[in-house]
Protein backbone atom coordinates (compact mmCIF):
# COMPACT_ATOMS: atom_id res chain seq x y z
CA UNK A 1 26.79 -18.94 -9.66
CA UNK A 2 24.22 -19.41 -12.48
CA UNK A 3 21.45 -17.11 -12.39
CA UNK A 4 19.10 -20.25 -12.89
CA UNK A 5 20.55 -21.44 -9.65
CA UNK A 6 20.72 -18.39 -7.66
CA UNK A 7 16.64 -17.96 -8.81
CA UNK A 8 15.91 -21.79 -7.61
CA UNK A 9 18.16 -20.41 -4.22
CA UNK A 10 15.76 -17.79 -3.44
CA UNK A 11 12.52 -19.51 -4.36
CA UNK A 12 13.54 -22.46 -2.05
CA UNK A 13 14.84 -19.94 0.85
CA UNK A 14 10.87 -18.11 -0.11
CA UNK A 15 8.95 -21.34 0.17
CA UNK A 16 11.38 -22.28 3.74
CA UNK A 17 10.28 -18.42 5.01
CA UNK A 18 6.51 -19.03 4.45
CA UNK A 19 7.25 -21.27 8.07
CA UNK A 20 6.97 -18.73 10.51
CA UNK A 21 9.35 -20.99 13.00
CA UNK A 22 12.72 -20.60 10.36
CA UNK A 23 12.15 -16.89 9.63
CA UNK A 24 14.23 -15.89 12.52
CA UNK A 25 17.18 -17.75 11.77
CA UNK A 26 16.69 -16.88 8.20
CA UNK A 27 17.07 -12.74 8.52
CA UNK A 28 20.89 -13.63 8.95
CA UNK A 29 20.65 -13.65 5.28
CA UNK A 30 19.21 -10.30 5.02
CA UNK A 31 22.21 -8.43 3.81
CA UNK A 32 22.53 -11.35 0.64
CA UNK A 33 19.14 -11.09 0.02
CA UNK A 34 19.12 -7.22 -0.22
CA UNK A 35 21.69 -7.50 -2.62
CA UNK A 36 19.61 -9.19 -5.15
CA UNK A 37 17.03 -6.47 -4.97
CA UNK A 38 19.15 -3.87 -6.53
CA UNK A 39 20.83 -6.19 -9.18
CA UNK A 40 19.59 -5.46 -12.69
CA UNK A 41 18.21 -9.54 -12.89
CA UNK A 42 14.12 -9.20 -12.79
CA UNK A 43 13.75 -12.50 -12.08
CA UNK A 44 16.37 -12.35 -9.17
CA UNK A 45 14.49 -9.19 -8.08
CA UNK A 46 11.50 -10.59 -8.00
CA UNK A 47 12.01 -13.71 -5.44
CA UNK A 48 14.18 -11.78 -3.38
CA UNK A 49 11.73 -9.18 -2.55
CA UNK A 50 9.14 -12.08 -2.32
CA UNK A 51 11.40 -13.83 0.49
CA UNK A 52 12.42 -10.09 2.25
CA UNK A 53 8.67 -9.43 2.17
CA UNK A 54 8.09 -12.87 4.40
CA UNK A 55 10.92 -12.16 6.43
CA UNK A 56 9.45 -8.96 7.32
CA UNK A 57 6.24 -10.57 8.55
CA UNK A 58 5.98 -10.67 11.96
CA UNK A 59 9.01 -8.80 12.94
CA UNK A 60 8.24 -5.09 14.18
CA UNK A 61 12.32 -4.80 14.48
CA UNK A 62 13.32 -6.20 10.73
CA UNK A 63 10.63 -3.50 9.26
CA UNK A 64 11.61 -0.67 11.40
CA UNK A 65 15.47 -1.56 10.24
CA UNK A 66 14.30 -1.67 6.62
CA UNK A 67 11.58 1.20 6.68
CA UNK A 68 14.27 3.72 8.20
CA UNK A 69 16.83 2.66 5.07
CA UNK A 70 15.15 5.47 2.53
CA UNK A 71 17.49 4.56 -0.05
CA UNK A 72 15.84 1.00 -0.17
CA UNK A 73 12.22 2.36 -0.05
CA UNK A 74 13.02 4.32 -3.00
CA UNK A 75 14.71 1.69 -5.10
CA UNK A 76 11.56 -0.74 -4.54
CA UNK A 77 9.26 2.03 -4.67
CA UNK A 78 10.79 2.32 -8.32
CA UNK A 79 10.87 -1.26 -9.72
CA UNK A 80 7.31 -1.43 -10.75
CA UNK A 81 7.95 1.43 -13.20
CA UNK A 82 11.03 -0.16 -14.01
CA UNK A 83 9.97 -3.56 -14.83
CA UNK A 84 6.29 -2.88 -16.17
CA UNK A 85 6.57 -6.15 -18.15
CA UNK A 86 7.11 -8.44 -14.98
CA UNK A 87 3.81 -9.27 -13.27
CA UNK A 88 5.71 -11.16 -10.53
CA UNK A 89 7.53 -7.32 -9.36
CA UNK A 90 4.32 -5.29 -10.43
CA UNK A 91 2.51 -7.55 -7.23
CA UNK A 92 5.40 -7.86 -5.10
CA UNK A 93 6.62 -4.80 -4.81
CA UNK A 94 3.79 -3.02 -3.79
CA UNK A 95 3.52 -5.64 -1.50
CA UNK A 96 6.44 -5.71 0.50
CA UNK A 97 6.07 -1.67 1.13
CA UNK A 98 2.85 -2.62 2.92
CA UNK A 99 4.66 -5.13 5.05
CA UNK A 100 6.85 -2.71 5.76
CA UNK A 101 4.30 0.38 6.63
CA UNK A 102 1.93 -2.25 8.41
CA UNK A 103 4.62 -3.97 10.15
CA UNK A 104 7.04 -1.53 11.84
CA UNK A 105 6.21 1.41 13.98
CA UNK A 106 5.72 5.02 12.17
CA UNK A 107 7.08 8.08 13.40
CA UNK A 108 5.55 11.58 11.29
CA UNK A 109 9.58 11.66 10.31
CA UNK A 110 9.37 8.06 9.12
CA UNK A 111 6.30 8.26 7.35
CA UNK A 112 6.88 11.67 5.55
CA UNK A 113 10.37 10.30 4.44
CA UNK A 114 8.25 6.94 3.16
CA UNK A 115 5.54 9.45 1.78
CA UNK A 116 8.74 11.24 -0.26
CA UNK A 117 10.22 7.86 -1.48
CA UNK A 118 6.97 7.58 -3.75
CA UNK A 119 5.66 4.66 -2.36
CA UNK A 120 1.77 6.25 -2.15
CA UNK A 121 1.27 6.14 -5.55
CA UNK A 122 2.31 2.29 -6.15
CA UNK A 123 0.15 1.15 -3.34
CA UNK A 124 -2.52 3.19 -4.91
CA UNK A 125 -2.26 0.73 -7.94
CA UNK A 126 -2.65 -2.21 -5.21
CA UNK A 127 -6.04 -0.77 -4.60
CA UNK A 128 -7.18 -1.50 -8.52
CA UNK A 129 -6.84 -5.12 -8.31
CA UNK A 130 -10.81 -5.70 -7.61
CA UNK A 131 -10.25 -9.63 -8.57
CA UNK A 132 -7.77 -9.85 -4.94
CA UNK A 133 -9.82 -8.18 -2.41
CA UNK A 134 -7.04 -9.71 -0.02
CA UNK A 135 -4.57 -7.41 -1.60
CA UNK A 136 -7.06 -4.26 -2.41
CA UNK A 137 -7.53 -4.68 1.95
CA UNK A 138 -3.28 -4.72 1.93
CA UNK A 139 -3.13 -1.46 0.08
CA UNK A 140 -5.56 0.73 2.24
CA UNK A 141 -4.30 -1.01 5.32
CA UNK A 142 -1.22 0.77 4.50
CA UNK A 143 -2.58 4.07 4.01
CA UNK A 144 -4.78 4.32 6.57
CA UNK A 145 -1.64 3.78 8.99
CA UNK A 146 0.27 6.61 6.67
CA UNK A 147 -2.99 9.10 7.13
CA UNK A 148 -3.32 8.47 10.56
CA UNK A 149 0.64 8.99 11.53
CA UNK A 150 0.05 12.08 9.55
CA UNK A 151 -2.96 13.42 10.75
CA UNK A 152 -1.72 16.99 11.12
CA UNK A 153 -0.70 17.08 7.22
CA UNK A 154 -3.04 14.93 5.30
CA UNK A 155 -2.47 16.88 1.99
CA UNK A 156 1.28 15.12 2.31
CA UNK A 157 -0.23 11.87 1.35
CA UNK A 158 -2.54 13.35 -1.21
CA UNK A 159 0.13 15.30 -2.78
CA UNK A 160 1.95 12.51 -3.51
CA UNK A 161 -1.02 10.80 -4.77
CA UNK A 162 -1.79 12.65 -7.46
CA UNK A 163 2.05 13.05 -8.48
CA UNK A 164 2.34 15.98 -7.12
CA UNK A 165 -0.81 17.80 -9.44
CA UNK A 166 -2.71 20.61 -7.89
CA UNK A 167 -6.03 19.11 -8.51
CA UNK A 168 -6.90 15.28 -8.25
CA UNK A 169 -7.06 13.25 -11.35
CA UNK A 170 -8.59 9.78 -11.93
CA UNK A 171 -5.58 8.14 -10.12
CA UNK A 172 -5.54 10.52 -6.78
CA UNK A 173 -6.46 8.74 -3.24
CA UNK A 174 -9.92 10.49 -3.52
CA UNK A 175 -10.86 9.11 -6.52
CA UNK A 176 -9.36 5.70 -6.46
CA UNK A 177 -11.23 5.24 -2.91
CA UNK A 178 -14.85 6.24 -5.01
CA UNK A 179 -13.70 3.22 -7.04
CA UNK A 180 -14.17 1.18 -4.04
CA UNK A 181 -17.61 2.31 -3.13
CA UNK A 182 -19.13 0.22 -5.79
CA UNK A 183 -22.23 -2.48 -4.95
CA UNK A 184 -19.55 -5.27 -6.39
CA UNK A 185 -16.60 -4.27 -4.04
CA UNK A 186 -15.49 -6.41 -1.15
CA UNK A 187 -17.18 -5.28 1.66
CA UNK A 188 -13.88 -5.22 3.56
CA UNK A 189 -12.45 -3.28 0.79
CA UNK A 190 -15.30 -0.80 1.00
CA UNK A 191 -15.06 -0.20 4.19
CA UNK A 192 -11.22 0.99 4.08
CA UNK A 193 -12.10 2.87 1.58
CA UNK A 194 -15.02 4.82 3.61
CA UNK A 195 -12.55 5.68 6.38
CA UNK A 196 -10.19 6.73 4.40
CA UNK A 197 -12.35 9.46 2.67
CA UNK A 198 -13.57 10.17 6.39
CA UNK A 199 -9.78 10.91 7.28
CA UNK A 200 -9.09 13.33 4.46
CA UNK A 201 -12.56 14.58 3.24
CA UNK A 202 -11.62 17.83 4.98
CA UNK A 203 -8.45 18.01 2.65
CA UNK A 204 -10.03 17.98 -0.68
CA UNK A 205 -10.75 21.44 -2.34
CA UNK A 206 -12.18 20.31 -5.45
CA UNK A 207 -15.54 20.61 -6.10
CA UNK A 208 -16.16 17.85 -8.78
CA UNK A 209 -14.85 15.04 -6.35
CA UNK A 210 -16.95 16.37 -3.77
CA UNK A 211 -19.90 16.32 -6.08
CA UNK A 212 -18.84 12.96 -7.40
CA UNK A 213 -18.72 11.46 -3.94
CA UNK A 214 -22.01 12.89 -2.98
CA UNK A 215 -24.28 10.23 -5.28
CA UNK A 216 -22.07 6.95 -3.31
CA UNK A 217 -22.59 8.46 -0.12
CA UNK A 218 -26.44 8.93 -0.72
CA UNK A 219 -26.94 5.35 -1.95
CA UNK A 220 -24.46 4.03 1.18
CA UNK A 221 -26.65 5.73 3.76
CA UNK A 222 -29.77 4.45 2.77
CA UNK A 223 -28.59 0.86 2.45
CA UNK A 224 -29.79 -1.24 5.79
CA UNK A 225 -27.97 -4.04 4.74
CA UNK A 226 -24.80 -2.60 5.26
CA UNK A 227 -24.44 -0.82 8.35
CA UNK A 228 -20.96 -0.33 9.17
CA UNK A 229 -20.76 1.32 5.59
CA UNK A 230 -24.19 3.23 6.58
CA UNK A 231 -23.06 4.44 9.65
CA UNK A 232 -19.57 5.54 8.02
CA UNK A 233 -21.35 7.24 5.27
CA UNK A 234 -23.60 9.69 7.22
CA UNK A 235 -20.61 10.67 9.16
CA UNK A 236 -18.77 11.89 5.91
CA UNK A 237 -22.14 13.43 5.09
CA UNK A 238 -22.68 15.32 8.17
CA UNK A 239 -18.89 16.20 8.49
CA UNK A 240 -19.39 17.50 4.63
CA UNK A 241 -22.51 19.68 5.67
């Protein structure tokens, strides 16, 4: 079959899977559709990720079948550094390991083996996209579920955040969750961001982020207007003495 056709295939079966009625009847056509995501064929990569990712939605028993398959959470952990010239994978991607993370249920086994596929770091670069709060919100939904499975090893996460660096750099989970304390951030996005630095404040050794954090959390706390993001703040600042 013509790549041109198989590519019209998957963006028709993609458009059908947005209906949340036909998804069920639809995962029959997992297996085919997994397939394309390891072919070398961007663009084939690219909608068949798309439709997986849909087909994922709402179904706690597709992600759990597709989150405990480490090989595939590796290989689509990969493609955005793989294909850094094709927008279409550099937003799905990311995507579809949220769906996965958000959708199925964690175990610490599950999540540490997710944690070692590499997928923190891509979802990281989720959290960038200030112009789509919706998918910024996607991105720390995820880790926030990751953090919390692994509450008893936090540093996992962060390890893997920062590639693996002793100290964080200007792409770690601290510092890309400062990025999010901004006056222009989505509130939503903000708030994520908050807990998150809640969750593993007690994990970071360096003192520049702590003194970086320290001028956000000052300016958060005194803000009346925002209260949920007041309220979060002085927690981190009490729990930071």
């Amino acid at each position: 079959m013509m790549v041109k056709v198989k590519h019209a295939s998957l963006s028709a079966l993609r458009n059908i899977a947005i209906c949340e009625a036909a998804r069920e009847p639809l995962r029959a056509y997992l297996p085919a559709l997994l397939s394309y995501v390891r072919s070398d064929m961007p663009m084939l990569i690219f909608k068949a990720v798309a439709c997986v990712r849909t087909l994922v939605r709402g179904s706690k028993s597709t992600a759990n079948d597709l989150i405990s398959d480490t090989d595939l959470v590796k290989v689509i952990a990969e493609l955005p550094g793989q294909f850094k010239y094709h927008n279409g994978i550099q937003g799905e991607a990311p995507r579809f390991l949220c769906t996965l993370i958000v959708e199925g249920d964690l175990t610490k086994e599950s999540a540490s083996d997710v944690v070692s596929a590499g997928v923190v770091p891509v979802i990281i670069g989720m959290t960038k996209t200030k112009e789509y709060p919706k998918i910024q919100v996607e991105g720390w939904i995820a880790i926030q579920k990751l953090l919390h499975t692994l509450r008893d090893d936090p540093e996992l996460v962060l390890l893997s955040a920062r590639g693996g660096a002793e100290e964080e750099g200007e792409n770690g989970l601290f510092a890309s969750c400062q990025e999010c304390l901004t006056e222009e951030t989505n509130p939503n996005v903000r708030i994520l961001a908050l807990n998150i630095i809640r969750m593993v404040s007690g994990s970071v050794r360096s003192k520049q982020v702590m003194e970086s954090l320290s001028d956000h959390l000052s300016r958060l706390s005194a803000n009346d207007s925002d209260v949920p993001a007041q309220q979060l703040a002085r927690e981190i600042q009490e729990s930071l003495g």
